[in-house]
C-alpha atoms as a PDB file:
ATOM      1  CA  UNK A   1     -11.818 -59.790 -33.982  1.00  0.00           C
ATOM      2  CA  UNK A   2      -8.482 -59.728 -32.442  1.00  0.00           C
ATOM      3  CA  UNK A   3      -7.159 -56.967 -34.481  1.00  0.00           C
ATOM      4  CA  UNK A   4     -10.105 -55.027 -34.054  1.00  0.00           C
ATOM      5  CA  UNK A   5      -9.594 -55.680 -29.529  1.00  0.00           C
ATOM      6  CA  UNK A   6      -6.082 -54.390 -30.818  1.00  0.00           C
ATOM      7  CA  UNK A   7      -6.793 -50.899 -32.579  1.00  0.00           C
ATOM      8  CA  UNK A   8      -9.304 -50.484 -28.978  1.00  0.00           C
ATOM      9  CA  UNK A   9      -7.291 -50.816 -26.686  1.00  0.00           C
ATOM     10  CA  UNK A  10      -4.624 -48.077 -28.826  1.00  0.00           C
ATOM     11  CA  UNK A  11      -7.634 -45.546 -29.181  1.00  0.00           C
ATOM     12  CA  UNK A  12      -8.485 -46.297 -25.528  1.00  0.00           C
ATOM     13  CA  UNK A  13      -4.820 -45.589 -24.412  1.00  0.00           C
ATOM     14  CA  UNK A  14      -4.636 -42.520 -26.285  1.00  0.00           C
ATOM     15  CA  UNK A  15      -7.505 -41.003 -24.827  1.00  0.00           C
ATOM     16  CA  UNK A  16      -6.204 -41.786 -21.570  1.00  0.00           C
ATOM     17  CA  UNK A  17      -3.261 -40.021 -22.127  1.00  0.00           C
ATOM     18  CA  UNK A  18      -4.712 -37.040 -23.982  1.00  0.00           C
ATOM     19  CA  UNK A  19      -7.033 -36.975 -20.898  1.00  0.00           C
ATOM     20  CA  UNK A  20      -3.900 -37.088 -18.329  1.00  0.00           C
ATOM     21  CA  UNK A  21      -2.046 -34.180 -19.986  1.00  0.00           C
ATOM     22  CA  UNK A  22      -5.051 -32.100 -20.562  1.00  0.00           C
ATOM     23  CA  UNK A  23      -6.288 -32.137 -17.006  1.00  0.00           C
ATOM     24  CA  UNK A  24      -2.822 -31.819 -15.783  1.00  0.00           C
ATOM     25  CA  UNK A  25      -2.440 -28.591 -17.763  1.00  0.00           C
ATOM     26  CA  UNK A  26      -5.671 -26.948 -16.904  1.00  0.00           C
ATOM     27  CA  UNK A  27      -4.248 -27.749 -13.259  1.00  0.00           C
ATOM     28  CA  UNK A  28      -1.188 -25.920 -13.720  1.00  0.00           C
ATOM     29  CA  UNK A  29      -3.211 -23.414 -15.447  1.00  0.00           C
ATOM     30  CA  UNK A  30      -5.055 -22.984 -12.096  1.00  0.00           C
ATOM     31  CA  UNK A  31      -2.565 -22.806  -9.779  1.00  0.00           C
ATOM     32  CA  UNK A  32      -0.815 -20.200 -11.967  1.00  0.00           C
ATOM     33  CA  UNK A  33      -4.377 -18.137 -11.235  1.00  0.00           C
ATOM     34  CA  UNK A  34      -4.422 -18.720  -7.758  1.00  0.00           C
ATOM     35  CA  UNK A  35      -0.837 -17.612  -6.830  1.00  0.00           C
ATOM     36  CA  UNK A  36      -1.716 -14.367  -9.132  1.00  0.00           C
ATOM     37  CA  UNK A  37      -4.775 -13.334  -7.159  1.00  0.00           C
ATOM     38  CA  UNK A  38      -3.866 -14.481  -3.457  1.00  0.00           C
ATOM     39  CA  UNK A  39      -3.616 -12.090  -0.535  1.00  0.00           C
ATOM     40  CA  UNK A  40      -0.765  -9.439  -1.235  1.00  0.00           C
ATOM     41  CA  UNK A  41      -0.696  -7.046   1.286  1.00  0.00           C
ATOM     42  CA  UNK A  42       2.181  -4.586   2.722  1.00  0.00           C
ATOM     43  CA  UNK A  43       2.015  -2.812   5.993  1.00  0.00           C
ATOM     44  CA  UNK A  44       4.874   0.110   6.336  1.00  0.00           C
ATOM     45  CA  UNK A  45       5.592   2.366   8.871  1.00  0.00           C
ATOM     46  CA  UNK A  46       6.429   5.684   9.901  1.00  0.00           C
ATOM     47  CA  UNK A  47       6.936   6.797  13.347  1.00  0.00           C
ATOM     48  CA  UNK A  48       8.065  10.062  14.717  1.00  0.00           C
ATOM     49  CA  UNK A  49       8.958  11.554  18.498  1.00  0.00           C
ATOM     50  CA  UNK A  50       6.285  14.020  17.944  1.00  0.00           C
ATOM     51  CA  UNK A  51       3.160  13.851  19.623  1.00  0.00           C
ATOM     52  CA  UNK A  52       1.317  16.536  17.329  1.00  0.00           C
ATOM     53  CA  UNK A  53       2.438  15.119  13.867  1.00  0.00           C
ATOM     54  CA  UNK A  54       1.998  10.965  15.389  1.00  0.00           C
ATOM     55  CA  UNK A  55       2.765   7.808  14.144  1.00  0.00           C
ATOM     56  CA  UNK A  56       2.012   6.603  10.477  1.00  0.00           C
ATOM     57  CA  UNK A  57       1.253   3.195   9.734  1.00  0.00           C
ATOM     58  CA  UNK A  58       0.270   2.408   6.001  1.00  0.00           C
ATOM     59  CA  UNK A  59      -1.756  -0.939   4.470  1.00  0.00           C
ATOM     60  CA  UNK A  60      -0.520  -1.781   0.647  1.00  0.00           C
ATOM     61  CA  UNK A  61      -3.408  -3.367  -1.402  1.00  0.00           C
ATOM     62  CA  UNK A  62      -0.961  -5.005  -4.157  1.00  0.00           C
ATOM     63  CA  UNK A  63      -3.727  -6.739  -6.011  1.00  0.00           C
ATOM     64  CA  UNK A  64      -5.197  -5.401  -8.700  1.00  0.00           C
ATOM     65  CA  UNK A  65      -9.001  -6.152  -6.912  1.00  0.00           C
ATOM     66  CA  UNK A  66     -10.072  -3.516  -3.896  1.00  0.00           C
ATOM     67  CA  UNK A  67      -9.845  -5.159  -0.192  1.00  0.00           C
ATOM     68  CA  UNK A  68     -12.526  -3.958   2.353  1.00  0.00           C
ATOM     69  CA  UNK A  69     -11.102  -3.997   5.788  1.00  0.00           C
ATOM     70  CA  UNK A  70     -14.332  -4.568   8.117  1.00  0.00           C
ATOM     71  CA  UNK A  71     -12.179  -3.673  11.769  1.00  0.00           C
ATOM     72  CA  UNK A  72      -8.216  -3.688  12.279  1.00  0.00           C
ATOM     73  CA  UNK A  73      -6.216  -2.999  15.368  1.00  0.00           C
ATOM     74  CA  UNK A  74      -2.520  -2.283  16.217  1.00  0.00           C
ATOM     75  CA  UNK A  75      -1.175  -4.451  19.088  1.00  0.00           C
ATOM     76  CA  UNK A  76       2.057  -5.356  20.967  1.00  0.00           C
ATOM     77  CA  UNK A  77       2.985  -8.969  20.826  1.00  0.00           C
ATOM     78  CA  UNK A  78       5.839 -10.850  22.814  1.00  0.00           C
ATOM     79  CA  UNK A  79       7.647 -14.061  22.577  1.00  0.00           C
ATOM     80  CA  UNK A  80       8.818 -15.669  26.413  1.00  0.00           C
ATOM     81  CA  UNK A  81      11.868 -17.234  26.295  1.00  0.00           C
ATOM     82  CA  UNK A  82      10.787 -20.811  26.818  1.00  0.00           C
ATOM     83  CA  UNK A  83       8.262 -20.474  23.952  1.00  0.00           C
ATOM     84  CA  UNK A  84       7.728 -20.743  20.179  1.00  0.00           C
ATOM     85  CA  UNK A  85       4.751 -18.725  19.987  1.00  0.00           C
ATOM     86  CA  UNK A  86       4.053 -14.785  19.982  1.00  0.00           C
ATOM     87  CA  UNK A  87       1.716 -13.957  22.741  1.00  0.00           C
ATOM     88  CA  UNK A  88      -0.714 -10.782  22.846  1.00  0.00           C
ATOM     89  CA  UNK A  89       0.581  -8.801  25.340  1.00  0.00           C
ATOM     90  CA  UNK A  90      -2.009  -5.696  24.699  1.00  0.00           C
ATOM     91  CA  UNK A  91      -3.710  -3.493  22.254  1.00  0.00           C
ATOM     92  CA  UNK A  92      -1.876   0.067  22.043  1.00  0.00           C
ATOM     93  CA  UNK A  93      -3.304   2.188  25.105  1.00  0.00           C
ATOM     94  CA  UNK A  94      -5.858  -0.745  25.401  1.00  0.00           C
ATOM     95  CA  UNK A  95      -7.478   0.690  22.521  1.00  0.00           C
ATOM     96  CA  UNK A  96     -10.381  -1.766  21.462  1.00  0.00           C
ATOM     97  CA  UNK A  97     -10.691  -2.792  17.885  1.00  0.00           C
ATOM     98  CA  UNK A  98     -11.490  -0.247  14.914  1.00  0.00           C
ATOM     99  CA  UNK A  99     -14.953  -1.443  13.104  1.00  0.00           C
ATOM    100  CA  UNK A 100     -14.547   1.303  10.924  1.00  0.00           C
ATOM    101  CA  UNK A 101     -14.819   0.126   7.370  1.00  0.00           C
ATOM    102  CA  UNK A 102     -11.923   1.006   4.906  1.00  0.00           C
ATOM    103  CA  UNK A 103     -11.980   0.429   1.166  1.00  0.00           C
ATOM    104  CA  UNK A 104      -8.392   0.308  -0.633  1.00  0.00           C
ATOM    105  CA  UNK A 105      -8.693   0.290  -3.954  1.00  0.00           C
ATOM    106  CA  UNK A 106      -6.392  -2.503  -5.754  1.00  0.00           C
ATOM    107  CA  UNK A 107      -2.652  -1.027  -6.328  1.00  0.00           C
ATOM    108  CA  UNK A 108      -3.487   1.817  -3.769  1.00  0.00           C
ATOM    109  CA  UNK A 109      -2.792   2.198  -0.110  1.00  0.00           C
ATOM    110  CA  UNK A 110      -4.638   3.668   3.292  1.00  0.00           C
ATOM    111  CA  UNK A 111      -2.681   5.267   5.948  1.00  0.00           C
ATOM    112  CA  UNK A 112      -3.629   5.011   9.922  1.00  0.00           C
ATOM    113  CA  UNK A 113      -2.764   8.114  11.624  1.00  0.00           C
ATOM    114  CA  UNK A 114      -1.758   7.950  15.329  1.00  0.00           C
ATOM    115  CA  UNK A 115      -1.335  11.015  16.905  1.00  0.00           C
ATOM    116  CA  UNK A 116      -2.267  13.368  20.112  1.00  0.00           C
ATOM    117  CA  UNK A 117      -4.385  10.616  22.200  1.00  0.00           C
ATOM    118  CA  UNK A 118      -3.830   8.148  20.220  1.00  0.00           C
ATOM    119  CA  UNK A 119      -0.016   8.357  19.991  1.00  0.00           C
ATOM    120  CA  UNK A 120       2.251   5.484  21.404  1.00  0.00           C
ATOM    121  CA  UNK A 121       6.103   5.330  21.892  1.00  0.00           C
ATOM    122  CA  UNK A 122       7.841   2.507  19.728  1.00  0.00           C
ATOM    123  CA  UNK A 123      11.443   2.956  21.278  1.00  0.00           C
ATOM    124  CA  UNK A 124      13.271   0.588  22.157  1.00  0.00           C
ATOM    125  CA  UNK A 125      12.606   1.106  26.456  1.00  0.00           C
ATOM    126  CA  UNK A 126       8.639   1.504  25.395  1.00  0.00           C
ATOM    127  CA  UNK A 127       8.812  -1.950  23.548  1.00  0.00           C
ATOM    128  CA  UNK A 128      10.935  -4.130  25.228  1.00  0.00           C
ATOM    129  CA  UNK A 129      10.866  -7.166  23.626  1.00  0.00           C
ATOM    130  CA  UNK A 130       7.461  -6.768  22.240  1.00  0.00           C
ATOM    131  CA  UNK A 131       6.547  -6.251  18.772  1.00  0.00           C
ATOM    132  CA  UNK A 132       4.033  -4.393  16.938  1.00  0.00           C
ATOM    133  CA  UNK A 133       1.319  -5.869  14.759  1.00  0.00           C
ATOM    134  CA  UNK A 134      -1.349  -4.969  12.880  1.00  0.00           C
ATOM    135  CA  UNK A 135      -4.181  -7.253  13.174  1.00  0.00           C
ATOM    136  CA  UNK A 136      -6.850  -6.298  10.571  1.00  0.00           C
ATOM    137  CA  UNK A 137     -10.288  -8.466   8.794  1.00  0.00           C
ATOM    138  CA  UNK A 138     -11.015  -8.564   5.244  1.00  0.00           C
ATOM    139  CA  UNK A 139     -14.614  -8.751   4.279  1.00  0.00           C
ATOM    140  CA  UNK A 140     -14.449 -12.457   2.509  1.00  0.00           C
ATOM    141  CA  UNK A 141     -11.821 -14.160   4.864  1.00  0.00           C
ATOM    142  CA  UNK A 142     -13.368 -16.201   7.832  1.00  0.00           C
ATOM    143  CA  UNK A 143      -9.424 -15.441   9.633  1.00  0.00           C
ATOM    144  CA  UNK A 144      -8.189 -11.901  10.645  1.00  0.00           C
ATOM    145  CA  UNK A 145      -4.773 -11.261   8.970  1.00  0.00           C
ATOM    146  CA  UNK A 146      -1.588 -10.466  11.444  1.00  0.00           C
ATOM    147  CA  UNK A 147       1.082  -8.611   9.680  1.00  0.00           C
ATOM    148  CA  UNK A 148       4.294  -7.292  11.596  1.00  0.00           C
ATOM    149  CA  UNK A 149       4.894  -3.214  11.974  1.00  0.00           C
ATOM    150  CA  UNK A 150       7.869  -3.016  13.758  1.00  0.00           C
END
């Protein structure tokens, strides 16, 4: 009897370990998934003086799955001095969010044209100390995204 207790308690202890270092691999195995398919966007800019040809702001889908953006909208952020946080100072020309729905296909990009009414200046006596952002919803995503332009 005691030998057979024995030759249990091995088998038991090597299933216990073959179940340890199989779960723990289908973990990494996961997490390896999920850092391959999270959120990789890329805003860029391009602005010009010229009121005619406007301001260019471009959104980088660098997943391989399309995005559908369900509203986005540029704004001007600052920091005070005695604070840690950015604070929304306003939308460009008060401009109210954009519902308009915009499809990027994965590994593709969508440009925002800003020009004639709704150009902006982005010099350095416009801004300040404010910064521009680009605060845009993903269909999916419960948060809107805020990703610095300039």
């Amino acid at each position: 009897m005691g030998i057979v207790l024995k030759e249990f308690i091995v088998s038991i202890d090597f299933l216990v370990a073959w179940g340890a270092i199989l779960s723990t691999l289908l973990l990494i195995i996961k997490f390896v998934k999920m850092w391959q398919n999270h959120l990789r966007i890329e805003v860029d800019f391009l602005f010009t003086k010229d009121v005619n040809d406007g301001n260019y702001v471009t959104v980088r889908n660098l997943l391989a799955t399309p995005i559908i953006i369900t509203f986005w909208q540029l704004i001007w952020m600052y920091r005070p001095w005695y604070s840690w946080k950015w604070k929304l100072d306003q939308s460009i020309d008060g401009a109210p969010p954009f519902f308009d729905v915009i499809k990027i296909d994965g590994h593709s990009e969508h440009t925002l044209n800003f020009r004639e009414g709704n150009y902006f200046d982005w010099d350095s006596r416009s801004l300040g100390n404010k910064k521009i952002y680009l605060r845009f919803n993903i269909a999916g995503r419960s948060k809107p995204i805020l990703k610095k332009v300039v």
